[in-house]
Structures are given as C-alpha cells and as structure tokens.
N, C-alpha and C. Protein backbone atom coordinates (compact mmCIF):
# COMPACT_ATOMS: atom_id res chain seq x y z
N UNK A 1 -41.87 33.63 41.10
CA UNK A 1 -42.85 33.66 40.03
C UNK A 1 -44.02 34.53 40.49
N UNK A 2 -44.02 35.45 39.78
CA UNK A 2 -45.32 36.51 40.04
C UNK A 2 -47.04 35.86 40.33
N UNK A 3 -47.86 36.36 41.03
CA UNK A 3 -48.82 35.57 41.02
C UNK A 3 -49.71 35.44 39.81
N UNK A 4 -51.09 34.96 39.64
CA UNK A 4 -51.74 35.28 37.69
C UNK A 4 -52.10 36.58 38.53
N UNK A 5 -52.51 37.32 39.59
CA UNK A 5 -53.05 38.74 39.56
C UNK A 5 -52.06 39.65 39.30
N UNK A 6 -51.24 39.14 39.15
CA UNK A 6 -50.37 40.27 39.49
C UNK A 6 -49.45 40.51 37.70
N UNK A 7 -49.65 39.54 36.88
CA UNK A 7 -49.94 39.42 35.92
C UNK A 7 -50.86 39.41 34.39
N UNK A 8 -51.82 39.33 35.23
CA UNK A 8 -53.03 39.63 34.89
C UNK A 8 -54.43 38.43 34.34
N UNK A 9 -55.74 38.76 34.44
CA UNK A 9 -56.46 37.53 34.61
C UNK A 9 -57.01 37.68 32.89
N UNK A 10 -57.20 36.54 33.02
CA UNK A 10 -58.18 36.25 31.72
C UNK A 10 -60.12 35.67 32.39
N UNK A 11 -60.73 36.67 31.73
CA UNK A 11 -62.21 36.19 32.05
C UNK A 11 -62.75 35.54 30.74
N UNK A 12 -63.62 34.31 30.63
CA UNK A 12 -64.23 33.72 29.42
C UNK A 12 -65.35 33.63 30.29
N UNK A 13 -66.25 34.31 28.87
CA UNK A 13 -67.77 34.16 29.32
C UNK A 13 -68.21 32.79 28.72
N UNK A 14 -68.93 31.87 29.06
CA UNK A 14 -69.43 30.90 28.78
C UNK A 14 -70.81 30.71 28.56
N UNK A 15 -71.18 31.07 27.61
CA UNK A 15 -72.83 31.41 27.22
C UNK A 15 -73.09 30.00 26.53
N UNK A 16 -72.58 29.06 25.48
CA UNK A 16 -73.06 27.69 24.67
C UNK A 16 -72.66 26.59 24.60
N UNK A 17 -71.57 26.86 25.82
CA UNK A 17 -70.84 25.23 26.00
C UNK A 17 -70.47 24.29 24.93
N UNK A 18 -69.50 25.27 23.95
CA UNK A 18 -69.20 24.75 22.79
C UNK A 18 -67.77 24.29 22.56
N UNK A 19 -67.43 22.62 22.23
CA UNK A 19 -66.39 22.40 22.43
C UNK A 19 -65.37 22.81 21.31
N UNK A 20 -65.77 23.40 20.41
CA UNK A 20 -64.79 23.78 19.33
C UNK A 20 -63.60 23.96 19.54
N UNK A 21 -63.77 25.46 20.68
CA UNK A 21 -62.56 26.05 20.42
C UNK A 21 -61.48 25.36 21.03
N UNK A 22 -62.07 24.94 22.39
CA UNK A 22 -61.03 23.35 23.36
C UNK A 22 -60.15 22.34 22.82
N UNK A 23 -61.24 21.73 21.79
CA UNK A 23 -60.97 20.70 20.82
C UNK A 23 -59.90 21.18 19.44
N UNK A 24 -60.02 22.67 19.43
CA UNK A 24 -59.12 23.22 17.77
C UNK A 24 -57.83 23.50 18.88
N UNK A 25 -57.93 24.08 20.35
CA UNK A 25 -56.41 24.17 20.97
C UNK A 25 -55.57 22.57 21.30
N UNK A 26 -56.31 21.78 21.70
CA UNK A 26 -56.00 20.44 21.52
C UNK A 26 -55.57 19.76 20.36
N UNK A 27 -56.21 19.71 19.08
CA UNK A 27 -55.38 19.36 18.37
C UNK A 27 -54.39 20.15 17.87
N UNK A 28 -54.46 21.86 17.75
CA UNK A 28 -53.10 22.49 17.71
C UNK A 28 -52.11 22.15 18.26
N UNK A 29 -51.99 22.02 20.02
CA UNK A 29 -51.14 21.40 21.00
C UNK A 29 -50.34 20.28 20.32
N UNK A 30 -51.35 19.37 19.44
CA UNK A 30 -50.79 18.39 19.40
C UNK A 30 -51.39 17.21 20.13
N UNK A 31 -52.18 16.94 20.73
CA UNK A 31 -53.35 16.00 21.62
C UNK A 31 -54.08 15.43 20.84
N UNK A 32 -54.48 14.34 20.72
CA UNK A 32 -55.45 13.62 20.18
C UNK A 32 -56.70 13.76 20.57
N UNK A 33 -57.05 14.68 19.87
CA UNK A 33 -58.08 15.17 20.74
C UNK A 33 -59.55 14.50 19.25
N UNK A 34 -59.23 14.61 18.24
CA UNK A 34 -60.02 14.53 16.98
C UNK A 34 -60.56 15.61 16.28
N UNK A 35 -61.43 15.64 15.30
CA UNK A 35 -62.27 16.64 14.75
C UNK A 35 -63.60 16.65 15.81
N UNK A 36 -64.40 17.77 15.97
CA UNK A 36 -65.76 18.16 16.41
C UNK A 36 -66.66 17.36 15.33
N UNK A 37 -67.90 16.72 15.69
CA UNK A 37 -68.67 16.45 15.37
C UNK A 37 -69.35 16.97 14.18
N UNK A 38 -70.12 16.98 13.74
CA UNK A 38 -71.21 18.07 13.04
C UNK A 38 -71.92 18.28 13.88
N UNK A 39 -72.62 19.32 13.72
CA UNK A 39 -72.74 20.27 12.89
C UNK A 39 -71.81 21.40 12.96
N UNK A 40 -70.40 21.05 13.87
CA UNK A 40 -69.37 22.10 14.67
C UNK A 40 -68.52 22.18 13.52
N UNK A 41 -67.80 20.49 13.02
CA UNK A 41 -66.87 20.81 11.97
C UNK A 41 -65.51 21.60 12.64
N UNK A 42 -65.09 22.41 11.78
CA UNK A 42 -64.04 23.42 12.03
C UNK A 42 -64.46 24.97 12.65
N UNK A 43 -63.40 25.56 13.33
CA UNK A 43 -63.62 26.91 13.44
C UNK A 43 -63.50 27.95 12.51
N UNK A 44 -63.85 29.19 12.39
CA UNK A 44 -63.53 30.07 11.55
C UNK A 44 -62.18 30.57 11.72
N UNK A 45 -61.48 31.59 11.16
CA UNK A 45 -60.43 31.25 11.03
C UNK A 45 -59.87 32.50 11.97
N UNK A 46 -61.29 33.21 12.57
CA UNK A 46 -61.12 34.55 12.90
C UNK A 46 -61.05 33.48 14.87
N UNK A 47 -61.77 32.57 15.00
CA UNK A 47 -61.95 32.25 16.28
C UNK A 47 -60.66 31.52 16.51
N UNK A 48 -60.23 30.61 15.35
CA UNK A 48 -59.04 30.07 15.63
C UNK A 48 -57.55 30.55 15.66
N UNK A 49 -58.01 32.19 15.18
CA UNK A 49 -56.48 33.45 15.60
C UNK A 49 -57.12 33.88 17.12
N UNK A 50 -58.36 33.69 17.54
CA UNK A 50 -58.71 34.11 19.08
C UNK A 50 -57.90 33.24 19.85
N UNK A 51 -58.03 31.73 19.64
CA UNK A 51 -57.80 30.28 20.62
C UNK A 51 -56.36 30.86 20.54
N UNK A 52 -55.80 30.87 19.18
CA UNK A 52 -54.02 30.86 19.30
C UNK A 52 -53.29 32.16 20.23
N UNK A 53 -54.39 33.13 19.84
CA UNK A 53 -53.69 34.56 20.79
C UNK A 53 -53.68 33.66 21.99
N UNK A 54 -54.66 33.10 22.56
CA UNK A 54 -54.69 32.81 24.20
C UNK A 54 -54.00 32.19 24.20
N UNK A 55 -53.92 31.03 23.27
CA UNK A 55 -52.42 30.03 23.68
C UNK A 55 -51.24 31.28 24.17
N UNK A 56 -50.81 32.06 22.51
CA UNK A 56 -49.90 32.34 22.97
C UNK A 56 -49.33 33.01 24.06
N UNK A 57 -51.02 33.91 25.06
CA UNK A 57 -50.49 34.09 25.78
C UNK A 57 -49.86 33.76 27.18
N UNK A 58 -50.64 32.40 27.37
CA UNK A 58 -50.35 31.36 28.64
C UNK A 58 -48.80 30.90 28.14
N UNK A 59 -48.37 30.62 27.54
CA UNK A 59 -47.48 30.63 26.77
C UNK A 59 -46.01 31.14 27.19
N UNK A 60 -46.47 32.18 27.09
CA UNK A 60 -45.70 33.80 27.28
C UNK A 60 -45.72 33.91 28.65
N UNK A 61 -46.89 34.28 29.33
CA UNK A 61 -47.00 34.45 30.70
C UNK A 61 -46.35 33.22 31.75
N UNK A 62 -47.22 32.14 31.68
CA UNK A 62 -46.99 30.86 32.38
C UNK A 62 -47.07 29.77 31.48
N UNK A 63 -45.86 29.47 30.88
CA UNK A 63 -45.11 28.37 30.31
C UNK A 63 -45.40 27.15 30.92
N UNK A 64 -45.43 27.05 32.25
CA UNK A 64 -45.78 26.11 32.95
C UNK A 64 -47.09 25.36 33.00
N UNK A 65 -47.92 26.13 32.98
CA UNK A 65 -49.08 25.25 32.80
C UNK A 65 -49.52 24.58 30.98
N UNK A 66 -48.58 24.43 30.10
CA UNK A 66 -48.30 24.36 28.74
C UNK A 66 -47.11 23.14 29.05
N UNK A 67 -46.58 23.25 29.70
CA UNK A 67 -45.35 22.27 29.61
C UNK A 67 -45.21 20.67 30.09
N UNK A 68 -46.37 20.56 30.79
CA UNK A 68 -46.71 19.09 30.73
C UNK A 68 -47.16 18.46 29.28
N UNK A 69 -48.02 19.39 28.65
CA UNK A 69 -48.33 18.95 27.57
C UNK A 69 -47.02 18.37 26.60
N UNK A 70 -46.39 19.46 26.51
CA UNK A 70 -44.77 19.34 25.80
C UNK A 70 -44.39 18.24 26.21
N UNK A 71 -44.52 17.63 27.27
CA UNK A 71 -43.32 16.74 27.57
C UNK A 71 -43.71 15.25 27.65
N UNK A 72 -45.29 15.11 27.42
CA UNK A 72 -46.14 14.20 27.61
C UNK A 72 -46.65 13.72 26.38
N UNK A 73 -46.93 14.93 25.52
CA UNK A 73 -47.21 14.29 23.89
C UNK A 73 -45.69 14.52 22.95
N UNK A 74 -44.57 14.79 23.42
CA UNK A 74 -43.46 15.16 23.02
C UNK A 74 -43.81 16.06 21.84
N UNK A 75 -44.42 17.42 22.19
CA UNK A 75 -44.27 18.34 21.18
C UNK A 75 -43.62 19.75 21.25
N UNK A 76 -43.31 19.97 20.24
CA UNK A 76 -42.29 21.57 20.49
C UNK A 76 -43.44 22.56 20.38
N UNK A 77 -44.02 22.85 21.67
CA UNK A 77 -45.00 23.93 21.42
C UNK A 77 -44.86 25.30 20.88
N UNK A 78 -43.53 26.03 21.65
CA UNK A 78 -43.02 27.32 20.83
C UNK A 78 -42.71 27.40 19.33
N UNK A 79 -42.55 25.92 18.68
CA UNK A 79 -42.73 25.95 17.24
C UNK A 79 -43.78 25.87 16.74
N UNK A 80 -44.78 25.38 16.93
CA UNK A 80 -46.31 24.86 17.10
C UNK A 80 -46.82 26.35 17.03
N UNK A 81 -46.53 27.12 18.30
CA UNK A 81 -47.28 28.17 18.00
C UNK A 81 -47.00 28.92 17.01
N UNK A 82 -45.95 29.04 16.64
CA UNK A 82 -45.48 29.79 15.54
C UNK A 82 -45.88 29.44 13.96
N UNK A 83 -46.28 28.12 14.04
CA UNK A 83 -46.21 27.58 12.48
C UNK A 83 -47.89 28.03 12.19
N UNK A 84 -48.22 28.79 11.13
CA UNK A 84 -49.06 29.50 10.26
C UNK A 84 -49.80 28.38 9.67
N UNK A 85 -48.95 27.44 9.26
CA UNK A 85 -49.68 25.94 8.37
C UNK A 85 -50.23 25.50 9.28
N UNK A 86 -50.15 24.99 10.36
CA UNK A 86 -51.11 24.27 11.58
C UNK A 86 -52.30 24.55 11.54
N UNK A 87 -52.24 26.03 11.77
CA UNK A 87 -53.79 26.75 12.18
C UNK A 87 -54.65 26.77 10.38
N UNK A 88 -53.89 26.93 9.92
CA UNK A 88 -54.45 26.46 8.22
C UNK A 88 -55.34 25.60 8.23
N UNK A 89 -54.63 24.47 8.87
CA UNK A 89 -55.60 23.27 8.92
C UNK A 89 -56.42 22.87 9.38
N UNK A 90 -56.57 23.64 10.99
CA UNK A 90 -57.44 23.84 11.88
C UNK A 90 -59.08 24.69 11.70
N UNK A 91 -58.98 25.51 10.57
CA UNK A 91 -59.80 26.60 10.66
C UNK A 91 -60.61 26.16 9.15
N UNK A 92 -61.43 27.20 8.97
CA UNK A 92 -62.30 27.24 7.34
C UNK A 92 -62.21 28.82 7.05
C-alpha cells in the first residue's frame, strides 16, 4: 500500500471551527451524528458537493480508513456515495 505522500496530501485550513461540514459527512456516512444546531442548520449545497468530493476521495484512495465505518454502522458506503437523493437531503 503506497504511503498518503506518495499519493498525495490533503491540506484543510481551519479558520471557524465549524462543525457543519463533519456533522453533514457523518450523517451522509450514515452515523448518528444529528442535525447542527442553529444558527448552522444545513449546508449549502455547493459545500456539501465539497464534503462529498473529499469523501469520495478517501474513498478512492484509502478505503480503509472509511471501512470501519461500513462495518460498524452496517452501511454500503460505495452506494451512499453515489446516491444524489442523500446529499438532497443533506444540503439547502
């Protein structure tokens, strides 16, 4: 298994310590994670095609760190990511 450098890194800047987007990949996953509070609510629909690219690409890259989840909340994540209606529900 290739190393993540050698694959390549992901940098997130962290400027507002906002749990949205955590909380919209969590309940995508499938986690009980809940809705955000107010004044957070939902994401836009442009941030919640950002969260899903990254899913998909840990995903893609390292399956593995995704696959406890799968096997722990028993969900089919490669369908998950794929289904269009999910993120529907997730976003405004």
């Amino acid at each position: 298994m290739p190393a993540l450098g050698e694959i390549g890194e992901m940098h997130v800047e962290d400027k507002f310590r906002n749990p949205l987007p955590m909380q919209t990949a969590m309940n995508f996953l499938g986690m009980p994670a809940g809705p955000c509070r107010r004044p957070l609510g939902k994401m836009s629909k442009v941030g919640a095609m950002k969260v899903r690219s990254a899913l998909l690409a840990v995903w893609h890259r390292n399956p593995e760190v995704l696959m406890p989840v799968q096997e722990f909340f028993s969900v089919d994540i490669d369908r998950r990511l794929k289904s269009d209606e999910l993120w529907v529900e997730l976003a405004y």
